[in-house]
N, C-alpha and C. Protein backbone atom coordinates (compact mmCIF):
# COMPACT_ATOMS: atom_id res chain seq x y z
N UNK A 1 119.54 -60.40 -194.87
CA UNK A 1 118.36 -61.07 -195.39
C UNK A 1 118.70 -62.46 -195.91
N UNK A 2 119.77 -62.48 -196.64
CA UNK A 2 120.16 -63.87 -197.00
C UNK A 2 120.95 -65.12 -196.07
N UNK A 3 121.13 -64.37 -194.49
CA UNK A 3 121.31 -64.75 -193.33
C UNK A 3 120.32 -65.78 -193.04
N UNK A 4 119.14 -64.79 -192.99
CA UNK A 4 117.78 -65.44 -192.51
C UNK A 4 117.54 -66.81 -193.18
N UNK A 5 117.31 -66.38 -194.30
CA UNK A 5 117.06 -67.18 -195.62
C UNK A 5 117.96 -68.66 -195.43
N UNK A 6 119.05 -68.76 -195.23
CA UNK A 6 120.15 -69.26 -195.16
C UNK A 6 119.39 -70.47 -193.65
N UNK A 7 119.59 -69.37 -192.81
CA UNK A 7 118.72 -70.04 -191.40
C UNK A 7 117.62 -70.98 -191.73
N UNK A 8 116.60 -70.29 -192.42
CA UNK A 8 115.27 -70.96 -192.20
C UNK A 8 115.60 -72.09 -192.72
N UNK A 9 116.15 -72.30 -194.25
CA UNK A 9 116.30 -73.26 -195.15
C UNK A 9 116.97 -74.37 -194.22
N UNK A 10 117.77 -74.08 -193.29
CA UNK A 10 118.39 -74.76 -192.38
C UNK A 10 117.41 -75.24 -191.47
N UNK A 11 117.17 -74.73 -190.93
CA UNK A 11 116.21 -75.57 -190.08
C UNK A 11 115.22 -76.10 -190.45
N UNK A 12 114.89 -76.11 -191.42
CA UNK A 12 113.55 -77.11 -192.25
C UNK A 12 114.82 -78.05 -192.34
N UNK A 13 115.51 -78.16 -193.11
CA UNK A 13 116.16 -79.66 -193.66
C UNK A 13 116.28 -80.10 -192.33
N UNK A 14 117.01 -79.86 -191.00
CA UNK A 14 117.57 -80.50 -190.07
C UNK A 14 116.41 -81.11 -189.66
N UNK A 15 115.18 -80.38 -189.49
CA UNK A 15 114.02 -80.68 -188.79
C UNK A 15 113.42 -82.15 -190.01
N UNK A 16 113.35 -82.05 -191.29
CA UNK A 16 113.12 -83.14 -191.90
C UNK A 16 113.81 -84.12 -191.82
N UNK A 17 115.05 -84.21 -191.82
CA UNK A 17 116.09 -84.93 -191.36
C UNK A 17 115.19 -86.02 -189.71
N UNK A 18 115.52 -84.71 -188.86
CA UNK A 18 114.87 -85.56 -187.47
C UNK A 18 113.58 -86.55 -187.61
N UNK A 19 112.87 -85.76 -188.05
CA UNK A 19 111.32 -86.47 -188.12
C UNK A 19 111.59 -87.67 -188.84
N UNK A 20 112.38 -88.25 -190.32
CA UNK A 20 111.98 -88.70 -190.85
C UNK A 20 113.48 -90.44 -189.76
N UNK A 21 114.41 -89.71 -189.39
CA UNK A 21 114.63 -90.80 -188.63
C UNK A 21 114.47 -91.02 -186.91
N UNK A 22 113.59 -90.61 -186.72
CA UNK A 22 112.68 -90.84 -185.70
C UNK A 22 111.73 -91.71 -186.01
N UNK A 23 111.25 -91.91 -186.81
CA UNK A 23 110.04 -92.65 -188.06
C UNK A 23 110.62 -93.99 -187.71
N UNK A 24 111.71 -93.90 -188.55
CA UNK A 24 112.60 -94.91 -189.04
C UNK A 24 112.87 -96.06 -187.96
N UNK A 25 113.53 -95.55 -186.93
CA UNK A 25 113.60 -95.76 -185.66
C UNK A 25 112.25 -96.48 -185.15
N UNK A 26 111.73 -96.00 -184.75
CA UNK A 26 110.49 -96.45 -184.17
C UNK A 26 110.01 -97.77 -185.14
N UNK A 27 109.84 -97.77 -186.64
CA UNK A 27 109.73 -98.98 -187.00
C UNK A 27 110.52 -100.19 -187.06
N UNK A 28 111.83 -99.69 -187.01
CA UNK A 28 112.98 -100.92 -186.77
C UNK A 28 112.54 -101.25 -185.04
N UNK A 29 112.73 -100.92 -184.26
CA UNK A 29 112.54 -101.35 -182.88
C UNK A 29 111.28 -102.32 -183.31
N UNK A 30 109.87 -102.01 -183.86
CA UNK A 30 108.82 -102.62 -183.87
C UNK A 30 109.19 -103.75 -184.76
N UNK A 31 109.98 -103.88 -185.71
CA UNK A 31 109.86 -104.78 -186.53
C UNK A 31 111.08 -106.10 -186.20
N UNK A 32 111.71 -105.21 -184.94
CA UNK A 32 113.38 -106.51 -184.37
C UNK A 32 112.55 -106.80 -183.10
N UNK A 33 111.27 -107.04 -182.58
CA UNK A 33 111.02 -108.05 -181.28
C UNK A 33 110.32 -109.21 -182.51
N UNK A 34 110.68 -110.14 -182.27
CA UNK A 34 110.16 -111.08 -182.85
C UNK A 34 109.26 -112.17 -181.81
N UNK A 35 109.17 -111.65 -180.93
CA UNK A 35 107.73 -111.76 -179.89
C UNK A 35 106.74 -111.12 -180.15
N UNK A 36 106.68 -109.95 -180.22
CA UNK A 36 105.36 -109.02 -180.80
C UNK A 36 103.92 -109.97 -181.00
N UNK A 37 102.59 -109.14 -180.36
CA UNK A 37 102.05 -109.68 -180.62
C UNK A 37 101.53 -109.64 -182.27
N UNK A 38 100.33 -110.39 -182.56
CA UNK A 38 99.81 -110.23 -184.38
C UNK A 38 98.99 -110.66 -184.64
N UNK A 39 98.08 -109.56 -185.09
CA UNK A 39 96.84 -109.97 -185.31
C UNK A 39 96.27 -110.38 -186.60
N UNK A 40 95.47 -112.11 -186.80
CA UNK A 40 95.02 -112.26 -188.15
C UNK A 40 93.82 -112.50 -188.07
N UNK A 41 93.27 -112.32 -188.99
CA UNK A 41 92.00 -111.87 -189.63
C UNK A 41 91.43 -113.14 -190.22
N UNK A 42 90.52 -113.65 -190.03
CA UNK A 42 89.74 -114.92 -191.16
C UNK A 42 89.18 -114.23 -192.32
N UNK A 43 89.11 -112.94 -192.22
CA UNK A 43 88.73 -111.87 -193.65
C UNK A 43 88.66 -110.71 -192.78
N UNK A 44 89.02 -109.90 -194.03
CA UNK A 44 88.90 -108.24 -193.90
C UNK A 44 88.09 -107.59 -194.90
N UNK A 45 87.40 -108.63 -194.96
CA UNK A 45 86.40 -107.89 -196.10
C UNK A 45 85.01 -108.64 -195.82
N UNK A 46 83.96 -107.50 -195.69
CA UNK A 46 82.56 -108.16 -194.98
C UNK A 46 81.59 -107.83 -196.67
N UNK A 47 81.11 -108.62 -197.08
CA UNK A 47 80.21 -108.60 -198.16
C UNK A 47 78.96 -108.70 -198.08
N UNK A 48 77.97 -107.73 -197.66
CA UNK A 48 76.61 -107.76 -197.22
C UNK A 48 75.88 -108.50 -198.51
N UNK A 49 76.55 -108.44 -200.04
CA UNK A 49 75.69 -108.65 -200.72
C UNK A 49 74.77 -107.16 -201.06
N UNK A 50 73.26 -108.08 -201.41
CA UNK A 50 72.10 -107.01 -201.53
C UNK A 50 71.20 -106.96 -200.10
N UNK A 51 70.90 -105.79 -199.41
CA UNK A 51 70.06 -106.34 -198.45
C UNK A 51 68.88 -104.77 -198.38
N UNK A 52 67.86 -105.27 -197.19
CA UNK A 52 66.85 -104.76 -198.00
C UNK A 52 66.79 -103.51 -196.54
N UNK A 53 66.68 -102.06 -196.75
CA UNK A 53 66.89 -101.37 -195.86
C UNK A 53 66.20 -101.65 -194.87
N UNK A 54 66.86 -100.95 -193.66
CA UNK A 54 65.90 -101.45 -191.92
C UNK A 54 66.78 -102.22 -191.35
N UNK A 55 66.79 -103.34 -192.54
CA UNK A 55 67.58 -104.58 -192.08
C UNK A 55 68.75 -104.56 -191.18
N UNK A 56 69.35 -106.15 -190.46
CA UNK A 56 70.68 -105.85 -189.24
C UNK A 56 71.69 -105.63 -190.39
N UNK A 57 72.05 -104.68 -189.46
CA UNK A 57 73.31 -104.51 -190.84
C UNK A 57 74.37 -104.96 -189.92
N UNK A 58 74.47 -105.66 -188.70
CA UNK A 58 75.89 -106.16 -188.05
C UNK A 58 76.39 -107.30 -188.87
N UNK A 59 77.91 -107.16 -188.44
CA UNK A 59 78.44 -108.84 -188.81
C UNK A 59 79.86 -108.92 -187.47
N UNK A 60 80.55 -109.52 -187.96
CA UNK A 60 81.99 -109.66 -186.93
C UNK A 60 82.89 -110.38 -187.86
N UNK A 61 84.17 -109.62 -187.45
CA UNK A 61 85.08 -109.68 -187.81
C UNK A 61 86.06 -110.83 -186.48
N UNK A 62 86.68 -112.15 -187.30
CA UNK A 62 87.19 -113.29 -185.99
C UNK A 62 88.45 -112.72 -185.80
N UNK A 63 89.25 -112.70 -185.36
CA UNK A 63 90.65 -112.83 -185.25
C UNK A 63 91.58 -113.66 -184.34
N UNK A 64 92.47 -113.98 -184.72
CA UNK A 64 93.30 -114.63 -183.60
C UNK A 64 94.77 -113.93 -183.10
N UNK A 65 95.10 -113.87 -182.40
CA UNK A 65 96.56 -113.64 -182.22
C UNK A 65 97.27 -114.77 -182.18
N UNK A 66 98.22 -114.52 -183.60
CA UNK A 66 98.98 -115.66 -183.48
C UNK A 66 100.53 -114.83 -183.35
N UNK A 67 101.00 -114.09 -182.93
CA UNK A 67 102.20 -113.69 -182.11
C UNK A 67 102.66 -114.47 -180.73
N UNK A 68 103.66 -113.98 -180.06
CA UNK A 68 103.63 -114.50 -178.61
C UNK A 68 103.62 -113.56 -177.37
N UNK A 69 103.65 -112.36 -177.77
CA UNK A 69 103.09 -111.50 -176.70
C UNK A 69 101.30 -111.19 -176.45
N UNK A 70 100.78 -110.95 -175.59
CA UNK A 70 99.51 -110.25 -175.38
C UNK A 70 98.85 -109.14 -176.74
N UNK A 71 97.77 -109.00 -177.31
CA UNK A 71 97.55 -108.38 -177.90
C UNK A 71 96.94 -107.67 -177.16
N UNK A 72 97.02 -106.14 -177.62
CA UNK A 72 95.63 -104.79 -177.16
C UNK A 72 95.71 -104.21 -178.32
N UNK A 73 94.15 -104.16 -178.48
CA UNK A 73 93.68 -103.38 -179.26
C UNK A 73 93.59 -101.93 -178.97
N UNK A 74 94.06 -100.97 -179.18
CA UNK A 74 93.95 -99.48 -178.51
C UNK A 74 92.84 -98.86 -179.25
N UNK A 75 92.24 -99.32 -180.71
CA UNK A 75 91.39 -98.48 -180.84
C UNK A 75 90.71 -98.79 -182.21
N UNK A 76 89.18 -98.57 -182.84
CA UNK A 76 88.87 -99.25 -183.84
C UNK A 76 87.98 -98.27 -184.26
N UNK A 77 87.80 -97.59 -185.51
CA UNK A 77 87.08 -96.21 -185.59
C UNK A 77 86.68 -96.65 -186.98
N UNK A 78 85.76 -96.29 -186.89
CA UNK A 78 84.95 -96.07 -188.66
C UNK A 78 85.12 -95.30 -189.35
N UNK A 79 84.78 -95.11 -190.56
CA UNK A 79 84.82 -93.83 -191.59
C UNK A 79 84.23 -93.45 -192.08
N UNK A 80 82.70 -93.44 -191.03
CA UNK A 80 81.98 -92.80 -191.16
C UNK A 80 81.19 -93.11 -189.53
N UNK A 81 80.06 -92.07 -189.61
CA UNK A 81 79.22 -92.38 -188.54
C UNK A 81 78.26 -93.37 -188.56
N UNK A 82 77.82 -93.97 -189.46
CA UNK A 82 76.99 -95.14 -190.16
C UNK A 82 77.64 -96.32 -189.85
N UNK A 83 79.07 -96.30 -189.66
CA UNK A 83 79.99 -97.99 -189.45
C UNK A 83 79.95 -97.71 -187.70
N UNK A 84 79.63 -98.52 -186.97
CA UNK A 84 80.38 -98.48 -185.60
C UNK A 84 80.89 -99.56 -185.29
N UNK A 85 82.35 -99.55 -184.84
CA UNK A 85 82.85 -100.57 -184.32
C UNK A 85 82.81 -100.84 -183.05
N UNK A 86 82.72 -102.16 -182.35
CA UNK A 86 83.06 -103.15 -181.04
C UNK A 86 84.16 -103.80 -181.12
N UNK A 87 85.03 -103.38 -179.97
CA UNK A 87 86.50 -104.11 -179.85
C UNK A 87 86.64 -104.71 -178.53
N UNK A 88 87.37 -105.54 -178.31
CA UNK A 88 87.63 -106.27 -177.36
C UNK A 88 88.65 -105.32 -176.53
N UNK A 89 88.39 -104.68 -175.01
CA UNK A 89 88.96 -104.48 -174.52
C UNK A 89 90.20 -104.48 -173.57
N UNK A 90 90.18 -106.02 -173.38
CA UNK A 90 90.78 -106.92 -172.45
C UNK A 90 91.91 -107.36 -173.80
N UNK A 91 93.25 -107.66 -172.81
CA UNK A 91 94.40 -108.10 -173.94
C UNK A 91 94.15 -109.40 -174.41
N UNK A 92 94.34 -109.79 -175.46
CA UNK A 92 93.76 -111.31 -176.24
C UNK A 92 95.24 -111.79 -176.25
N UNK A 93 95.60 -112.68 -175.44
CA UNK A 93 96.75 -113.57 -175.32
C UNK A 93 96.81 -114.67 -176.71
N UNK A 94 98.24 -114.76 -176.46
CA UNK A 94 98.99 -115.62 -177.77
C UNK A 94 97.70 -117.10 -178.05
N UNK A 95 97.72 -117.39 -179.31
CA UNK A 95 96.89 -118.08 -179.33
C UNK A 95 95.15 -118.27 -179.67
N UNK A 96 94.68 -117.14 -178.49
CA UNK A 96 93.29 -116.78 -178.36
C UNK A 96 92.58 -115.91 -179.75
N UNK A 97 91.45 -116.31 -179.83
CA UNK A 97 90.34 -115.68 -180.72
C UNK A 97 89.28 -114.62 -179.85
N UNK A 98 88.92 -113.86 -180.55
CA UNK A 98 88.01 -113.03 -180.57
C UNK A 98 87.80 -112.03 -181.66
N UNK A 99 86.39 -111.26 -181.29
CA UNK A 99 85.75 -110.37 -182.60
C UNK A 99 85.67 -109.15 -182.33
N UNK A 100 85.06 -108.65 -183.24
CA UNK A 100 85.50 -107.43 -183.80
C UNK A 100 84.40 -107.23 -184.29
N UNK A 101 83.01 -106.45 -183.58
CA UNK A 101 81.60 -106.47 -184.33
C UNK A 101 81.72 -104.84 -184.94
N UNK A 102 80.82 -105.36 -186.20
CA UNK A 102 80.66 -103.96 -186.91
C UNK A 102 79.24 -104.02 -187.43
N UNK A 103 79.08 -102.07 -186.82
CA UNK A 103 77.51 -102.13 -187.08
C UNK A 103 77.27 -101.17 -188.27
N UNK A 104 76.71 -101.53 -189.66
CA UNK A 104 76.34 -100.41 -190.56
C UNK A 104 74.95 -100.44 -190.46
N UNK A 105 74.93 -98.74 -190.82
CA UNK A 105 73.45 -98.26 -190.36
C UNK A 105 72.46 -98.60 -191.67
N UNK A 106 71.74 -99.50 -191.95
CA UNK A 106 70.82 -99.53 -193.10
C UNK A 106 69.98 -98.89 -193.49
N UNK A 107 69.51 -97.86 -193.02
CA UNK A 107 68.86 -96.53 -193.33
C UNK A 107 68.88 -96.14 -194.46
N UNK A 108 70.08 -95.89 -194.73
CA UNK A 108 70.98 -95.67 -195.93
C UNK A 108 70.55 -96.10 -197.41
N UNK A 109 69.96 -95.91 -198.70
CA UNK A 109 69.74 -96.68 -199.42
C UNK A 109 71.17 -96.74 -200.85
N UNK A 110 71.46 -97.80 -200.79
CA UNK A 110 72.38 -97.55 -202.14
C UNK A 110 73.51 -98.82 -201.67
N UNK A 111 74.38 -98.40 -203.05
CA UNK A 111 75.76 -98.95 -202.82
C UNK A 111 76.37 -98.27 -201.18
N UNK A 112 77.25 -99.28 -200.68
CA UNK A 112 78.21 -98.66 -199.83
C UNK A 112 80.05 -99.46 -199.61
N UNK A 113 80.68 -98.84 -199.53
CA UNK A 113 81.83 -99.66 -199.22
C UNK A 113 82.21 -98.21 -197.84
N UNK A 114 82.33 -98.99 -196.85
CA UNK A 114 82.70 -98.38 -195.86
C UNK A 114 84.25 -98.61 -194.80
N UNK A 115 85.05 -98.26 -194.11
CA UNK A 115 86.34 -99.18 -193.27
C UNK A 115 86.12 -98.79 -191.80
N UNK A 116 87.04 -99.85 -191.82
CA UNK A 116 87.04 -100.05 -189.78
C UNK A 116 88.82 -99.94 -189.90
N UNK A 117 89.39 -98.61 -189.03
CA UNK A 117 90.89 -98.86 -188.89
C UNK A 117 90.98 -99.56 -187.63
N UNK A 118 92.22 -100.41 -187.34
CA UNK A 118 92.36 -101.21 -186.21
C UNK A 118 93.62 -100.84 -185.64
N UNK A 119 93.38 -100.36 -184.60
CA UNK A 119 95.25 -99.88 -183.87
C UNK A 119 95.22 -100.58 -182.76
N UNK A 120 96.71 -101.18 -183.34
CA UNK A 120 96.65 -102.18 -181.78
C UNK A 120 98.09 -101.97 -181.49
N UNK A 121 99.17 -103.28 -180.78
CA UNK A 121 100.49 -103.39 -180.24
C UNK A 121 100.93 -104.83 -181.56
N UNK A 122 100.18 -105.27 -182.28
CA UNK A 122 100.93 -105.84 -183.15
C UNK A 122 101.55 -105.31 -184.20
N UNK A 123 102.61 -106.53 -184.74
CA UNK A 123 103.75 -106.34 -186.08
C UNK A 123 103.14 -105.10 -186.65
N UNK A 124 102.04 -105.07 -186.98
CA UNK A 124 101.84 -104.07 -188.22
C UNK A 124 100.46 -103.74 -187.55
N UNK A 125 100.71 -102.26 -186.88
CA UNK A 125 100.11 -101.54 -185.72
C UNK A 125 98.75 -101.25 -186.08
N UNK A 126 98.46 -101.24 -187.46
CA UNK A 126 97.27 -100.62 -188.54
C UNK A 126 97.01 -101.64 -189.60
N UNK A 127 95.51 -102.04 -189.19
CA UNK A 127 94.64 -102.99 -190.08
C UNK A 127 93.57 -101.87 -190.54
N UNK A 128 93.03 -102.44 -191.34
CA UNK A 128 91.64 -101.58 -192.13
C UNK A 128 90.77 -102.75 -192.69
N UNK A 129 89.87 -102.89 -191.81
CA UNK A 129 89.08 -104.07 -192.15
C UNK A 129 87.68 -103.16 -193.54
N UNK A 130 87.01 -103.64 -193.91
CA UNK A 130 86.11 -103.32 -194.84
C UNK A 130 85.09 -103.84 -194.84
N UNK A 131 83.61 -102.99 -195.08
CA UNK A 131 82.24 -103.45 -194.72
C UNK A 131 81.74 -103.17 -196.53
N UNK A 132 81.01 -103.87 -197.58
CA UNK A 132 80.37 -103.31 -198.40
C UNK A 132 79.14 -104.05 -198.71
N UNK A 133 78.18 -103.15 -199.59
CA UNK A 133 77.16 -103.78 -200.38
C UNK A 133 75.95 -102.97 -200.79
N UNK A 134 74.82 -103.67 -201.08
CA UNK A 134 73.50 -102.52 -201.79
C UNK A 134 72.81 -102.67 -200.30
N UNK A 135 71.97 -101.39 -200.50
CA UNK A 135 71.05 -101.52 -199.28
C UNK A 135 69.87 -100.99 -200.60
N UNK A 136 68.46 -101.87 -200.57
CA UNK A 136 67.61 -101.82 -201.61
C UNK A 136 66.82 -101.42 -200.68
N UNK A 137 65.59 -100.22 -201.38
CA UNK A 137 64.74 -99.79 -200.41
C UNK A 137 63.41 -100.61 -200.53
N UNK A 138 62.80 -100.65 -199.33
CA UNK A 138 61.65 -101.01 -198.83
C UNK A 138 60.34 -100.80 -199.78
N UNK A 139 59.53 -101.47 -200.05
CA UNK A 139 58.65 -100.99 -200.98
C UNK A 139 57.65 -99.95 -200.41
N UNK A 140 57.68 -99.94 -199.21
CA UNK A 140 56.66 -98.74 -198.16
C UNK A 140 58.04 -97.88 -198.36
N UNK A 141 59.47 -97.74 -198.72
CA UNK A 141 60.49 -96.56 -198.78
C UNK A 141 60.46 -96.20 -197.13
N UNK A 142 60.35 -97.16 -196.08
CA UNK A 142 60.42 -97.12 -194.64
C UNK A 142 60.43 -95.88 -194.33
N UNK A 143 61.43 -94.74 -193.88
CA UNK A 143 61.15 -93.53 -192.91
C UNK A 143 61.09 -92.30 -194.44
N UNK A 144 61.30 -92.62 -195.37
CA UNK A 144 61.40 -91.73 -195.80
C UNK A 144 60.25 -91.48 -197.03
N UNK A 145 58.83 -91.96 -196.51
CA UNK A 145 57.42 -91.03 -197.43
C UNK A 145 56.92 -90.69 -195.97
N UNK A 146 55.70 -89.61 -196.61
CA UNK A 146 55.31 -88.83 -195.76
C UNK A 146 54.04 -89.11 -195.35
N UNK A 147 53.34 -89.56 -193.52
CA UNK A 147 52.41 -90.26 -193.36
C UNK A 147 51.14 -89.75 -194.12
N UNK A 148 50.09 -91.19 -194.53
CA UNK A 148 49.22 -90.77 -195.01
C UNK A 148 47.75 -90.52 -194.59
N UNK A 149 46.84 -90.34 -194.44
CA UNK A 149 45.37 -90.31 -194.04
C UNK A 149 45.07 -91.48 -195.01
N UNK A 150 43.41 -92.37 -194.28
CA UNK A 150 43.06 -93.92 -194.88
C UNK A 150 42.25 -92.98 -196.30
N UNK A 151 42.25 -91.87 -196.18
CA UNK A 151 41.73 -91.62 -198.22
C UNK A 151 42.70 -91.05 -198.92
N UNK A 152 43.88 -91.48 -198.58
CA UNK A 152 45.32 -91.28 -199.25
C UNK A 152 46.28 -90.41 -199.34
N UNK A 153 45.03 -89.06 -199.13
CA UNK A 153 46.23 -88.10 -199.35
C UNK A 153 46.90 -87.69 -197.93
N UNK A 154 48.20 -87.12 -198.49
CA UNK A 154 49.11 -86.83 -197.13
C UNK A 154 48.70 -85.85 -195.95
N UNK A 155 48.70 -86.22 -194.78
CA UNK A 155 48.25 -85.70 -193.64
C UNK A 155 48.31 -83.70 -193.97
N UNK A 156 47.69 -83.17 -192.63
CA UNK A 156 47.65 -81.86 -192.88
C UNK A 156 48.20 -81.05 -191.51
N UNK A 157 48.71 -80.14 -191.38
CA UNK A 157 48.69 -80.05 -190.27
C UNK A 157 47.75 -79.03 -189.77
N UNK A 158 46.85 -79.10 -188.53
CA UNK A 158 45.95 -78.97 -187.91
C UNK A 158 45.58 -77.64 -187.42
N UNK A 159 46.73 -77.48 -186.62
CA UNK A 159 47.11 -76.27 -185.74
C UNK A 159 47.28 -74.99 -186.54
């Protein structure tokens, strides 16, 4: 029994051991091309302010690659279903600009701070751009009162 014991304990450390310089590895290789592409940001932080629900809730995010390899973006996800991101599919060469549109859903009434993760082939593989602000409701409270009849009170149903 203290065989076993002996075993398992063993193979967890060796196995932590591996994983953690495999890690290691993989970021030294990424961090010794000093070609790599790299992506910068004119901001990572989108400030809606106050805005009034319904409203566009898009904006865009600029970026440039200022590395010297090709950039790709592999992938740009929200953190929630309310943020959707637009990424540029095509590789954005050394030099070049392009955006990064983000759509929040204004439906929503209230404070929000929401993120956009960004995985690409540059220096530092993971950006997290950020969307926030109030969404103030509508004085009709848009989808959410219940329709009325022209002598006020709320409809009935019929059937």
């Amino acid at each position: 029994m203290k065989t076993l014991k002996y075993l398992a304990a063993s193979a967890l450390v060796c196995l932590t051991f591996s994983l953690s310089s495999s890690a290691q590895d993989t970021a030294a290789v990424k961090k010794e091309n000093p070609n790599a592409a790299e992506i910068t940001f004119e901001n990572e932080v989108h400030d809606y302010g106050t805005i009034k629900q319904g409203a566009d809730g898009s904006c865009e995010f600029k970026f440039k690659n200022t590395g010297k390899e090709p950039l790709i973006i592999s992938n740009a996800k929200g953190s929630c279903g309310c943020t959707v991101p637009t990424y540029p599919k095509e590789p954005i060469m050394k030099g070049q600009t392009a955006v990064i549109k983000v759509h929040y859903d204004t439906k929503r009434v209230g404070a929000f701070t929401k993120t956009v993760t960004i995985n690409s082939n540059a220096k530092s593989d993971t950006k997290i751009l950020t969307i926030k602000g109030v969404v103030e409701a509508t004085p009709d409270g848009g989808d959410q009162t219940l329709p009325v009849k022209s002598s006020g009170g709320p409809l009935e149903n019929t059937k």
